[in-house]
N, C-alpha and C. Protein backbone atom coordinates (compact mmCIF):
# COMPACT_ATOMS: atom_id res chain seq x y z
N UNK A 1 -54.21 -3.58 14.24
CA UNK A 1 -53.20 -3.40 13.21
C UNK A 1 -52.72 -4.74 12.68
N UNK A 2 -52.42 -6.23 13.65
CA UNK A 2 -51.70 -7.26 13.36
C UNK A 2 -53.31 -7.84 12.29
N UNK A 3 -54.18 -7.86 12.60
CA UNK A 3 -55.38 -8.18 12.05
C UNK A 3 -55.20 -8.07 10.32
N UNK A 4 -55.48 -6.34 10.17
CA UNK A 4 -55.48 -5.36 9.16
C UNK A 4 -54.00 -6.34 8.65
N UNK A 5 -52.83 -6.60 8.96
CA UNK A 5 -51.19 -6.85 8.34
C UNK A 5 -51.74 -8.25 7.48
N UNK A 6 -53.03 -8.98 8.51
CA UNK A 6 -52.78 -10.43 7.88
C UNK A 6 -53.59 -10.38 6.64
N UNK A 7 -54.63 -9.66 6.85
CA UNK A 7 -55.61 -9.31 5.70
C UNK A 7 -54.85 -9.08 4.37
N UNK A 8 -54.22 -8.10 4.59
CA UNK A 8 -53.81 -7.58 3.54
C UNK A 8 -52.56 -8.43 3.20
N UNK A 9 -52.29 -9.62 3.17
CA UNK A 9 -51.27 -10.55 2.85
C UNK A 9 -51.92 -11.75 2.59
N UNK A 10 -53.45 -11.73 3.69
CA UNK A 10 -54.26 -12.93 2.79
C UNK A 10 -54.56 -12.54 1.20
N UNK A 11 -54.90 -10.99 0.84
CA UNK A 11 -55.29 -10.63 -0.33
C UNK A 11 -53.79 -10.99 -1.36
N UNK A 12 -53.39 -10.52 -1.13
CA UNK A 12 -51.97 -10.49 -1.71
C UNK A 12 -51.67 -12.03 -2.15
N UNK A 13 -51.89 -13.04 -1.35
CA UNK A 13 -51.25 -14.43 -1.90
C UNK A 13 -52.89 -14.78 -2.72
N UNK A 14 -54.03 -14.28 -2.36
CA UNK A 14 -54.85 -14.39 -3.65
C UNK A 14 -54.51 -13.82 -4.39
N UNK A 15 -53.99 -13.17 -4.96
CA UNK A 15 -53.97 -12.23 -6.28
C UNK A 15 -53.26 -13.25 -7.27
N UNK A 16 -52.04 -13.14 -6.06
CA UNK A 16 -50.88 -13.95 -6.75
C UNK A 16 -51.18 -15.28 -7.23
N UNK A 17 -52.19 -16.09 -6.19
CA UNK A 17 -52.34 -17.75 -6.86
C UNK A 17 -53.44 -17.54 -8.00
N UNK A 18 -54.44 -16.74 -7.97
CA UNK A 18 -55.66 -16.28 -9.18
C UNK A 18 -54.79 -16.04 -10.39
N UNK A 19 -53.55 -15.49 -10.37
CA UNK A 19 -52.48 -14.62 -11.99
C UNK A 19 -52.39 -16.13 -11.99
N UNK A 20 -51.95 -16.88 -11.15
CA UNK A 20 -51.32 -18.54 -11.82
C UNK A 20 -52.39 -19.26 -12.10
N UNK A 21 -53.24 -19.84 -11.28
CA UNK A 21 -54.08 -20.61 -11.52
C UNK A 21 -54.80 -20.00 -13.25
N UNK A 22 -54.76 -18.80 -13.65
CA UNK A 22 -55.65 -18.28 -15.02
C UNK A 22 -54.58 -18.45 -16.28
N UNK A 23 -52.95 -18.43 -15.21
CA UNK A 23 -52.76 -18.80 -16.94
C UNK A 23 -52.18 -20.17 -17.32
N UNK A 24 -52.34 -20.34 -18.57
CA UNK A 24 -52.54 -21.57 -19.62
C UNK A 24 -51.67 -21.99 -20.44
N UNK A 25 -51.06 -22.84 -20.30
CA UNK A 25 -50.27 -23.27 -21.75
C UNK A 25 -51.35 -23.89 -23.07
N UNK A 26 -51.05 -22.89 -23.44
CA UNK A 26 -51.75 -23.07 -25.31
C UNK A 26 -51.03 -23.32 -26.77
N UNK A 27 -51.56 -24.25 -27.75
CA UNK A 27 -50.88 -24.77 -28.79
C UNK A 27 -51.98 -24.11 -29.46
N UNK A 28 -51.06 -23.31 -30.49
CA UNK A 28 -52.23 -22.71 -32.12
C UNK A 28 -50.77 -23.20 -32.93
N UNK A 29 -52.09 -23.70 -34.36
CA UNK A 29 -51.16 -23.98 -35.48
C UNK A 29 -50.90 -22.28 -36.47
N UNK A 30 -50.12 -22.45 -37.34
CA UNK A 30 -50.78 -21.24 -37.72
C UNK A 30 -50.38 -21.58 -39.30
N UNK A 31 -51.37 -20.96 -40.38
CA UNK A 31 -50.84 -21.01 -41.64
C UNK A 31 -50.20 -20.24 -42.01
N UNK A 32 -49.11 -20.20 -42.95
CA UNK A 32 -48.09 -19.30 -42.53
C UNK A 32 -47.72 -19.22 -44.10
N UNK A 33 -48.04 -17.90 -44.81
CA UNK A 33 -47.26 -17.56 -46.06
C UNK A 33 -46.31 -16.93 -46.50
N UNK A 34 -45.47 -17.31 -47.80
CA UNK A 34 -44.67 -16.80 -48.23
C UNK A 34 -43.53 -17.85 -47.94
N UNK A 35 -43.45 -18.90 -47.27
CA UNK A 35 -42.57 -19.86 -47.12
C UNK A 35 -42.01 -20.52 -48.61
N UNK A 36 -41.23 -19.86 -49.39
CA UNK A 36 -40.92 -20.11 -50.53
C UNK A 36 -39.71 -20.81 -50.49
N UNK A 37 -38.77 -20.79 -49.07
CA UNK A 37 -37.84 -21.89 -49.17
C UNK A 37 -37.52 -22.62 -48.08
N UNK A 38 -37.09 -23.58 -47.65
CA UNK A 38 -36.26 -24.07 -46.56
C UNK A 38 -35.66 -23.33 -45.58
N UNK A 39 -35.12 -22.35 -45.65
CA UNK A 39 -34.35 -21.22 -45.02
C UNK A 39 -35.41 -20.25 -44.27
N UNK A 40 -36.85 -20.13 -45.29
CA UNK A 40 -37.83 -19.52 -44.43
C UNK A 40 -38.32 -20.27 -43.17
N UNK A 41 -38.13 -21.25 -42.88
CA UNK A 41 -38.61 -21.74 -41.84
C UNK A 41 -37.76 -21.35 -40.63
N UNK A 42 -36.64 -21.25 -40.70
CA UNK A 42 -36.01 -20.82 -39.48
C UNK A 42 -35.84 -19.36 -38.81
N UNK A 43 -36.03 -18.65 -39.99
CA UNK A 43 -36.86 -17.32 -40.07
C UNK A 43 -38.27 -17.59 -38.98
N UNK A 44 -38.77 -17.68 -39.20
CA UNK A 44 -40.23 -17.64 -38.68
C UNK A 44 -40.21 -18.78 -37.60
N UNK A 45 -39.22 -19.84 -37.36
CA UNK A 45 -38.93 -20.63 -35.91
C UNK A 45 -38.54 -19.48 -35.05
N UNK A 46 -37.02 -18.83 -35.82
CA UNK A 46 -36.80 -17.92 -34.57
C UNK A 46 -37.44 -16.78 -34.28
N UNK A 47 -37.84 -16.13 -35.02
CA UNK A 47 -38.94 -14.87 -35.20
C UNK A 47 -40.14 -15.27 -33.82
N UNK A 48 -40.48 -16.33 -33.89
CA UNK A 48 -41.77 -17.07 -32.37
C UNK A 48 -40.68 -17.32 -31.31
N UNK A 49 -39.98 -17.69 -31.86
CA UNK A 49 -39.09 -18.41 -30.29
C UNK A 49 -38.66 -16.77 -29.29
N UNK A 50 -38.76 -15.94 -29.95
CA UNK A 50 -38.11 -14.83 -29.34
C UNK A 50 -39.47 -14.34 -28.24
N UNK A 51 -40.62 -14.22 -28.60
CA UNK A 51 -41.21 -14.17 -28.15
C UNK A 51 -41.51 -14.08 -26.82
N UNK A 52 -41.90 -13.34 -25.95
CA UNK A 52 -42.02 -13.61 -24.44
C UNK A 52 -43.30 -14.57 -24.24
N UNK A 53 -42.81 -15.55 -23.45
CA UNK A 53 -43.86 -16.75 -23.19
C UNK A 53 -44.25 -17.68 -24.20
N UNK A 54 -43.30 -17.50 -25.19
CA UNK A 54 -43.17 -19.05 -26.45
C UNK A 54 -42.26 -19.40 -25.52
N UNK A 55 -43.02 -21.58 -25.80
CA UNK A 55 -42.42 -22.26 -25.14
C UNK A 55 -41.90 -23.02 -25.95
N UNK A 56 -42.67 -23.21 -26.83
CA UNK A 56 -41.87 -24.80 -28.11
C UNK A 56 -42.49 -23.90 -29.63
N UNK A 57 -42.06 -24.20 -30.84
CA UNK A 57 -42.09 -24.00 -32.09
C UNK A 57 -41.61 -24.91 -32.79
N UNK A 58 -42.88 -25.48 -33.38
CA UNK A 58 -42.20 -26.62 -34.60
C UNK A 58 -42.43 -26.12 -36.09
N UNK A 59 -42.22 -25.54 -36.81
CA UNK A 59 -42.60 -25.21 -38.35
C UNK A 59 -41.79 -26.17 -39.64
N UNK A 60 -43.18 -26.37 -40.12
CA UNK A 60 -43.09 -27.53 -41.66
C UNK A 60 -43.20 -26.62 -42.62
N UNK A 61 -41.83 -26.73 -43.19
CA UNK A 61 -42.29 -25.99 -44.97
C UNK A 61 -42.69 -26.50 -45.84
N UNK A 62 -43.37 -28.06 -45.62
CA UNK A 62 -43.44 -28.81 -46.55
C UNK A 62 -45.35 -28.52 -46.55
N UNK A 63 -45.87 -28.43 -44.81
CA UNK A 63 -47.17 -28.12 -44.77
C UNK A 63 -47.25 -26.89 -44.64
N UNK A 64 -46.16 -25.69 -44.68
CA UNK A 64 -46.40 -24.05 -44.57
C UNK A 64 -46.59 -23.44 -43.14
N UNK A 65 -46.83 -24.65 -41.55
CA UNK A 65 -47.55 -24.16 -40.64
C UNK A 65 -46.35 -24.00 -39.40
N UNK A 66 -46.70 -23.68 -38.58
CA UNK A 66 -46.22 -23.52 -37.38
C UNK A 66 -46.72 -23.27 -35.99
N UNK A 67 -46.53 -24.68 -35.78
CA UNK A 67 -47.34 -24.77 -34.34
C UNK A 67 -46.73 -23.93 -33.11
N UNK A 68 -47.15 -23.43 -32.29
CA UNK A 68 -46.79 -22.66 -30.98
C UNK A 68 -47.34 -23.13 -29.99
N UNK A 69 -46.29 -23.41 -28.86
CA UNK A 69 -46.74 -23.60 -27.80
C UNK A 69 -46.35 -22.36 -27.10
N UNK A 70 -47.35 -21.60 -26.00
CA UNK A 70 -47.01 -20.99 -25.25
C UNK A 70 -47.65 -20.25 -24.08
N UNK A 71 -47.35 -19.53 -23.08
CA UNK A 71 -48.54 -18.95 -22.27
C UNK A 71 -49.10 -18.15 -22.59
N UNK A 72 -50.45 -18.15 -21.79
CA UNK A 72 -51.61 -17.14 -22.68
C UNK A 72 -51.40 -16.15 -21.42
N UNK A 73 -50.56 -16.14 -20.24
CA UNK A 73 -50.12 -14.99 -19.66
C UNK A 73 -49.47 -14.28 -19.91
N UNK A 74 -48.65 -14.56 -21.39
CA UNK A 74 -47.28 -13.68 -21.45
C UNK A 74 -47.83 -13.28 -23.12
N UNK A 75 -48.39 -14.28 -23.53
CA UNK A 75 -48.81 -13.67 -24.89
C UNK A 75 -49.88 -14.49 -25.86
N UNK A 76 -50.40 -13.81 -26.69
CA UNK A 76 -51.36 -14.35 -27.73
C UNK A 76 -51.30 -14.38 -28.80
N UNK A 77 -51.96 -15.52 -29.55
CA UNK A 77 -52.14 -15.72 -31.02
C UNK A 77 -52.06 -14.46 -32.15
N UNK A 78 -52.82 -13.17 -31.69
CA UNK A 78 -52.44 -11.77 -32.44
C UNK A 78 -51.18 -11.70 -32.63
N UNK A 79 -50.05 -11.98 -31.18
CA UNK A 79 -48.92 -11.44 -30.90
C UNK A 79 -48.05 -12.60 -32.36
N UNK A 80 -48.78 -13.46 -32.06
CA UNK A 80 -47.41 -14.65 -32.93
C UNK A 80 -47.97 -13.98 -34.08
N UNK A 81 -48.95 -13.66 -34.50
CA UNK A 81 -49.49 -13.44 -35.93
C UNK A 81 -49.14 -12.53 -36.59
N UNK A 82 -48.96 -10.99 -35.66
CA UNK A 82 -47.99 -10.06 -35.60
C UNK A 82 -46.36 -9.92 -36.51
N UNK A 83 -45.91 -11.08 -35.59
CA UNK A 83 -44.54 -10.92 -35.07
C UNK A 83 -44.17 -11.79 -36.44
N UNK A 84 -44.97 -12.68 -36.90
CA UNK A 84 -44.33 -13.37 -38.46
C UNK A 84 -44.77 -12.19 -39.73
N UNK A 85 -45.79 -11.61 -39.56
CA UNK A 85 -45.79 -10.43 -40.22
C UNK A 85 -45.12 -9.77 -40.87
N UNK A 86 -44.36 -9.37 -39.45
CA UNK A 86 -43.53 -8.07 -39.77
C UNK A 86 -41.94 -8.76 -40.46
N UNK A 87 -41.93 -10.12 -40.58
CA UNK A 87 -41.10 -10.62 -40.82
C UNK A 87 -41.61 -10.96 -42.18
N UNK A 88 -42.20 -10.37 -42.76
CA UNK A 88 -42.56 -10.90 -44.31
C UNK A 88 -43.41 -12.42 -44.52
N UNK A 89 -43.63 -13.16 -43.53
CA UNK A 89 -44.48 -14.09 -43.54
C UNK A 89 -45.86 -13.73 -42.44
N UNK A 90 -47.08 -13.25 -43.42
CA UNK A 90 -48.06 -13.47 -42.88
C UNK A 90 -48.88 -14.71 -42.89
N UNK A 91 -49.74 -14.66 -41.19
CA UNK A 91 -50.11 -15.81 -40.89
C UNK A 91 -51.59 -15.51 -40.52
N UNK A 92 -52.42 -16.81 -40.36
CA UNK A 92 -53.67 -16.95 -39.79
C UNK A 92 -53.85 -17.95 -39.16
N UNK A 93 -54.24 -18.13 -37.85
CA UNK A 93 -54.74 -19.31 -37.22
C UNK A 93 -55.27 -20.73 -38.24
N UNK A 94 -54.57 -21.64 -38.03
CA UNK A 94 -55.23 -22.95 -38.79
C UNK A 94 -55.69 -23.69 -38.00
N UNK A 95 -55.48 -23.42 -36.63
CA UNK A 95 -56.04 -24.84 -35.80
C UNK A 95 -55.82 -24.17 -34.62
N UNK A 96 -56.31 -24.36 -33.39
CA UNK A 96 -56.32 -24.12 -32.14
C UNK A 96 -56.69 -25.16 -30.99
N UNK A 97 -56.29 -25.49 -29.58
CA UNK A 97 -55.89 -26.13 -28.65
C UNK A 97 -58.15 -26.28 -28.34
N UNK A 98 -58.59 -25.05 -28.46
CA UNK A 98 -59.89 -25.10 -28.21
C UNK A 98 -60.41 -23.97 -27.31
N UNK A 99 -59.36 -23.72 -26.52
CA UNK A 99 -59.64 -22.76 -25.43
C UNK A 99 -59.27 -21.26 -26.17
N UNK A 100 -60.42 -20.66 -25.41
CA UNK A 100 -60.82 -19.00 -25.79
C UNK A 100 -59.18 -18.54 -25.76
């Protein structure tokens, strides 16, 4: 039984270090339309920042984009792409960190 207890706690702290070791902090830029004023940018800063697992957001209205930093455990590029969407600014990937 003490055997079987350790086993199943060796599995357990693998699981747990495999979820960490896989996830990633990732930067995508994104092009981002409809930014017609100054005021849209903070729109679409806080619109990402809310995000579960955005870590940083910088957006230029002067270049339209908005970079994201964040984990690819808690969320993805769809999700930011999504989430400015529905906020009246649709977006598309302009640049990416490199990783899948």
């Amino acid at each position: 039984m003490r055997q079987l207890s350790k086993l199943a706690l060796a599995g357990a702290i693998a699981v747990l270090v495999s979820g960490t070791v896989s996830a990633a902090e990732r930067t995508v830029t994104l092009k981002v339309g409809n930014m017609f004023c100054g005021g849209c940018k903070y729109i679409v800063s806080s619109t990402l920042s809310r995000i579960t697992g955005v870590k940083r957001v910088v957006v230029s209205y002067s270049a339209k984009t908005a970079t994201v930093t964040f984990d690819d455990a808690r969320t993805n590029p769809r999700a930011l792409i999504e989430a400015t969407g529905m906020q009246g600014f649709p977006s598309r990937i302009a640049a990416h960190d490199g990783r899948s």
